[in-house]
Protein backbone atom coordinates (compact mmCIF):
# COMPACT_ATOMS: atom_id res chain seq x y z
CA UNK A 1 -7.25 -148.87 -227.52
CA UNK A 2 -6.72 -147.47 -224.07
CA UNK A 3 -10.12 -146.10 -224.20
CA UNK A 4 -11.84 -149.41 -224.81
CA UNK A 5 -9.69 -151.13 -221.75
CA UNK A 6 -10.78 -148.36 -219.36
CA UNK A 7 -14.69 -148.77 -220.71
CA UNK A 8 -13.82 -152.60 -219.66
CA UNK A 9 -12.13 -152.05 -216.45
CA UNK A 10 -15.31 -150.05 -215.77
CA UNK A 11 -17.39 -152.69 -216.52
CA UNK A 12 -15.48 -155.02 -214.80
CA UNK A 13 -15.14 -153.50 -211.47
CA UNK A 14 -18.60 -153.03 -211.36
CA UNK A 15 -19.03 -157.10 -211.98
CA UNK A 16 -16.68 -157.73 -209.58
CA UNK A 17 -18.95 -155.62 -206.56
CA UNK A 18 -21.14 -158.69 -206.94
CA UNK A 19 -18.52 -161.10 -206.07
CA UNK A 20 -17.43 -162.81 -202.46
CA UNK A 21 -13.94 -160.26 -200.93
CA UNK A 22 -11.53 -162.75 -201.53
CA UNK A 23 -12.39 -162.27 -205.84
CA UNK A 24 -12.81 -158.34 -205.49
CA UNK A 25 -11.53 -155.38 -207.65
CA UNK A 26 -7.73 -155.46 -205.66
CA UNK A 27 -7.71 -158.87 -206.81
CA UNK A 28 -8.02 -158.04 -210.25
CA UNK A 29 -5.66 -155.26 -209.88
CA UNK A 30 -2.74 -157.09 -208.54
CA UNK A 31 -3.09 -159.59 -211.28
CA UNK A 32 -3.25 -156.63 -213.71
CA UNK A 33 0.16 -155.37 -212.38
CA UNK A 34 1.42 -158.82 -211.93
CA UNK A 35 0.45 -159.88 -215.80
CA UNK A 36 1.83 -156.41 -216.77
CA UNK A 37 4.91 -157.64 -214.83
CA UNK A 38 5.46 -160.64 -216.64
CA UNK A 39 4.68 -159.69 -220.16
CA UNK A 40 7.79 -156.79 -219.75
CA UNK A 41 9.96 -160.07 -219.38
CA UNK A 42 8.09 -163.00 -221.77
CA UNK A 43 6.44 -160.81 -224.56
CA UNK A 44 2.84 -160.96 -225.43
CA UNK A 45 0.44 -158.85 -226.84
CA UNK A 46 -0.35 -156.60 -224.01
CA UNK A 47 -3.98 -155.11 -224.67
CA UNK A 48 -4.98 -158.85 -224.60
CA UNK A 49 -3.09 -159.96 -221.68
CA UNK A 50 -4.76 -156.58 -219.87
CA UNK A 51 -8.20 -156.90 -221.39
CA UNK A 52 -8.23 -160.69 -220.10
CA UNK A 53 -7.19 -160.05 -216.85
CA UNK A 54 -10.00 -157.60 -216.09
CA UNK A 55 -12.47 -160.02 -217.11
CA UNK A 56 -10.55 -163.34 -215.98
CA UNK A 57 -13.31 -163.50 -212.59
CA UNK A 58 -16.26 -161.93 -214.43
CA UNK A 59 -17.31 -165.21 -215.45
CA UNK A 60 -15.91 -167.41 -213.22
CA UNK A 61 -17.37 -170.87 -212.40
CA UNK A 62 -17.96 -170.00 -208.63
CA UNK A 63 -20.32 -167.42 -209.72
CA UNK A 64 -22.42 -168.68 -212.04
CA UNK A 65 -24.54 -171.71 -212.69
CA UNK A 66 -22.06 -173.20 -215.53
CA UNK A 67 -19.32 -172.42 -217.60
CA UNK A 68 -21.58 -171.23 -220.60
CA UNK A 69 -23.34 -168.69 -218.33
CA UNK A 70 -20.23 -167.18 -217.43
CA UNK A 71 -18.66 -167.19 -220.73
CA UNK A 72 -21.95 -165.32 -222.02
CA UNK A 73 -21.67 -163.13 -219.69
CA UNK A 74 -17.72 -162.17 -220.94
CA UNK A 75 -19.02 -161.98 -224.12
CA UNK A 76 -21.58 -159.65 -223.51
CA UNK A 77 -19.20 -157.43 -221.42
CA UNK A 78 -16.62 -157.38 -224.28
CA UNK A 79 -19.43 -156.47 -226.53
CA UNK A 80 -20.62 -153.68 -224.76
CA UNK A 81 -17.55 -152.60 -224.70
CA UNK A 82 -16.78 -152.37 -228.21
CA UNK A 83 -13.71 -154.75 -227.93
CA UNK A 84 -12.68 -154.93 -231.39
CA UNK A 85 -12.89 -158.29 -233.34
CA UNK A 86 -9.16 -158.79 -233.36
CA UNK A 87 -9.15 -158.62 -229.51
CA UNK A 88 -12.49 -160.04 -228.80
CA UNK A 89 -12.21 -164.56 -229.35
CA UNK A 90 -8.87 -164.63 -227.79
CA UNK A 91 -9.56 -162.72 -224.27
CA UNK A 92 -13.18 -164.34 -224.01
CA UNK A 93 -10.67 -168.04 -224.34
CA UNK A 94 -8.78 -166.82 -221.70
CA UNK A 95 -11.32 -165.70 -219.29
CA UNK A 96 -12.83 -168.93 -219.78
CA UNK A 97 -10.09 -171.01 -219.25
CA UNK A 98 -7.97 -169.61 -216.48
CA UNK A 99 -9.39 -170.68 -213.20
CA UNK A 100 -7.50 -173.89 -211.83
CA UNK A 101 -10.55 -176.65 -211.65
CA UNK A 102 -8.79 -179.19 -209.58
CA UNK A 103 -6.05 -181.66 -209.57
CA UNK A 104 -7.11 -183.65 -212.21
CA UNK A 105 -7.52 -181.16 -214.25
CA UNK A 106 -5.10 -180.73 -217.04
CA UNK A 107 -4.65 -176.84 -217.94
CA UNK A 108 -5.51 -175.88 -221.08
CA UNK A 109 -4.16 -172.59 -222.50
CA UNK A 110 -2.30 -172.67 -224.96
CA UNK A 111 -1.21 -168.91 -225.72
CA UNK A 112 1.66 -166.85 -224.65
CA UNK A 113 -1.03 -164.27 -223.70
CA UNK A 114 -3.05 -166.97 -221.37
CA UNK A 115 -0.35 -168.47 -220.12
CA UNK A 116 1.06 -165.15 -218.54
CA UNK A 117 -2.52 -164.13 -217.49
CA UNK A 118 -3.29 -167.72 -215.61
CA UNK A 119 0.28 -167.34 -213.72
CA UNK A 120 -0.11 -163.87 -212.54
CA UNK A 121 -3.75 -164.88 -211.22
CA UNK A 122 -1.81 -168.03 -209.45
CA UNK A 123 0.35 -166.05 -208.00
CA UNK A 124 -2.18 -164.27 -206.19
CA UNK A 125 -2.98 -167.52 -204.39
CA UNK A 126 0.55 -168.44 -203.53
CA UNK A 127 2.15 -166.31 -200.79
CA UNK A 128 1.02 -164.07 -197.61
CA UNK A 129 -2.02 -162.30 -199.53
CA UNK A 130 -3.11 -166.20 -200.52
CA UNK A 131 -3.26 -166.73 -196.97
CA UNK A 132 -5.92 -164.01 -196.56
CA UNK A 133 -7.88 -164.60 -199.64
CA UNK A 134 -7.77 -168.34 -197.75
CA UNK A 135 -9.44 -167.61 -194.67
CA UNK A 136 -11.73 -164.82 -196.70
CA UNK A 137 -13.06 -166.47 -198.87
CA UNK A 138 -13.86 -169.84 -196.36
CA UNK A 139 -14.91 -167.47 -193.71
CA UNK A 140 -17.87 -165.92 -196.43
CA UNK A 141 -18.81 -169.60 -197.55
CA UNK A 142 -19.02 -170.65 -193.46
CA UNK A 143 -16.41 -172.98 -193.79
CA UNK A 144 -14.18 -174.15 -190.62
CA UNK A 145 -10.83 -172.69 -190.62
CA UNK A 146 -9.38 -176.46 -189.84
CA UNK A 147 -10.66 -180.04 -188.91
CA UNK A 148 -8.09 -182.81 -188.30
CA UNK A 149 -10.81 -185.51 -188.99
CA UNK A 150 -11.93 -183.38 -192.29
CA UNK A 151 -10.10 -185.76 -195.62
CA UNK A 152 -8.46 -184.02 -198.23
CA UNK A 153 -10.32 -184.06 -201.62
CA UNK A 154 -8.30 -184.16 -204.40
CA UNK A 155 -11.00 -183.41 -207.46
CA UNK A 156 -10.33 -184.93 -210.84
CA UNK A 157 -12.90 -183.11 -212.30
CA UNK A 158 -14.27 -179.51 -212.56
CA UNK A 159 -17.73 -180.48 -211.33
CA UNK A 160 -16.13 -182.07 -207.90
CA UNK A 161 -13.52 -179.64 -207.60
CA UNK A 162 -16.69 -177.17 -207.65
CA UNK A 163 -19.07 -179.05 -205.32
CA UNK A 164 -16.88 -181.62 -203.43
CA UNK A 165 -13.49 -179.87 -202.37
CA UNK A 166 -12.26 -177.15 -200.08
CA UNK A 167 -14.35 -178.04 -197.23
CA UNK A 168 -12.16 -176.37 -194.49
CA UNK A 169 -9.87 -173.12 -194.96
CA UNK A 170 -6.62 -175.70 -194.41
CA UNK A 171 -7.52 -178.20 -196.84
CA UNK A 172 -7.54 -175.85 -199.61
CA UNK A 173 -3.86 -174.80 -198.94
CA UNK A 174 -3.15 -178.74 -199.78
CA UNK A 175 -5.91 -179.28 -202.60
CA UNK A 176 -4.95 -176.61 -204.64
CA UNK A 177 -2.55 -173.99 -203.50
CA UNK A 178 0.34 -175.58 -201.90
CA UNK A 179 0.56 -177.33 -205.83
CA UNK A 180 -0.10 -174.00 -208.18
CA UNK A 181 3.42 -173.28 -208.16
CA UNK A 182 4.57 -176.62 -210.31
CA UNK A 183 1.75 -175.50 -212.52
CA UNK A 184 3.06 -172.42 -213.79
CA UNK A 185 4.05 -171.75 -217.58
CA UNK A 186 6.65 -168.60 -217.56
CA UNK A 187 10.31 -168.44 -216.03
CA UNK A 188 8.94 -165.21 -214.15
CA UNK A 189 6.52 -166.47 -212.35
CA UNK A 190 8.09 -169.65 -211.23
CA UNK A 191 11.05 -167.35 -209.46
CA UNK A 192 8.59 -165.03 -208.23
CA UNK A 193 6.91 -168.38 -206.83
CA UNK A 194 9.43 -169.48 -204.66
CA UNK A 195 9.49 -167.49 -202.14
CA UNK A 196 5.98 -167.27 -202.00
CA UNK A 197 5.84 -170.87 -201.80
CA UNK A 198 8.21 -171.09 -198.60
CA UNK A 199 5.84 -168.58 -196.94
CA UNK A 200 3.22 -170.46 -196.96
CA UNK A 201 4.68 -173.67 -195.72
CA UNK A 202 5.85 -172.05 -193.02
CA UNK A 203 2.83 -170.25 -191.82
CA UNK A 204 1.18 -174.15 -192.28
CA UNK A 205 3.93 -175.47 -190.10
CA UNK A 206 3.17 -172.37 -187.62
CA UNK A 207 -0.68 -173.27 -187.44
CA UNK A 208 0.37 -177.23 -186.77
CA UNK A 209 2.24 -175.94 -183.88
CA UNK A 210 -0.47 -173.73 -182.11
CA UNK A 211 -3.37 -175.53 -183.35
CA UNK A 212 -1.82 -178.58 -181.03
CA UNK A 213 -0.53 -176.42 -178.52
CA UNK A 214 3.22 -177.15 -178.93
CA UNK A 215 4.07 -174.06 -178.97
């Protein structure tokens, strides 16, 4: 089996080249350790925990037309691959459900193994390395890192949180990140949360202050 998740992480690095820096190959390692991490503590079949998390952001929304062109594209990976049939159905579900699609947006996953894969890649967007991936990822779509005047958008759907939201580097902290840590499943992640979660208000309570020259 360790051969087949090697042929994938090959495949899925390569994938992942295409992609903006803020969804890049260290991404998908740290929520390979991070999954690894909480799986030691809540169980889980491991090869599918580690097979999903290399192809969690092979198919994701944000790079592909629709969520059928992405999942294709999973599938075809896995196939390549030679992901056995036992394996195969339950990582392709993951992939295709982890990514948070706005507010709205009930999360769907109803496995052990999904659960523990969606939290490790939410913890990558809570803390001082979300903070980076912030002003990344806005910086390679143009975006403004902050406008007072700018509304937040809080999507109820997939399609708006896609075209509508996340219009300035700030907002984002408050239309998704600032909530992903109420949204996790395992007892491991929420305490790894925490502290995460008080870094980040801080460092918004830090940019208030400059931004309006208080301090």
């Amino acid at each position: 089996m360790q051969n087949v998740i090697e042929k994938v992480a090959r495949a899925a690095r390569a994938e992942m080249e295409k992609q903006d820096p803020a969804h890049d190959w260290p991404h998908v390692e740290r929520v390979r350790n991070m999954a690894l991490r909480i799986a030691d503590k809540e169980g889980g079949n491991k090869p599918i925990i580690e097979l999903a998390v290399l192809v969690h952001d092979v198919g994701d929304r944000k790079a592909h037309e629709s969520v059928e062109q992405g999942d294709a594209v999973v599938r075809n990976l896995l196939s390549l691959c030679d992901v056995p049939d036992i394996y195969f159905n339950a990582v392709a579900v993951i992939a295709q459900k982890v990514s948070f699609k706005g507010l709205g947006v009930p999360d769907d996953m109803p496995t052990l193994e999904g659960q523990i894969v969606q939290d490790a890649d939410r913890l990558d967007a809570i803390g001082a390395i979300a903070i980076a991936r912030t002003f990344t990822w806005g910086g390679s779509k143009g975006r403004v890192m902050h406008d007072p005047n700018e509304p937040l958008f809080m999507a109820d759907t997939a399609d708006d949180y896609y075209t509508k939201g996340g219009r300035t580097s700030i907002n984002h902290f408050h239309e998704k990140l600032l909530h992903l840590k109420d949204r996790l499943h395992t007892n491991t992640a929420r305490l790894i949360a925490e502290r995460r979660h008080e870094y980040m208000l801080g460092f918004l309570k830090q940019f208030e202050l400059e931004w309006s020259g208080k301090v």
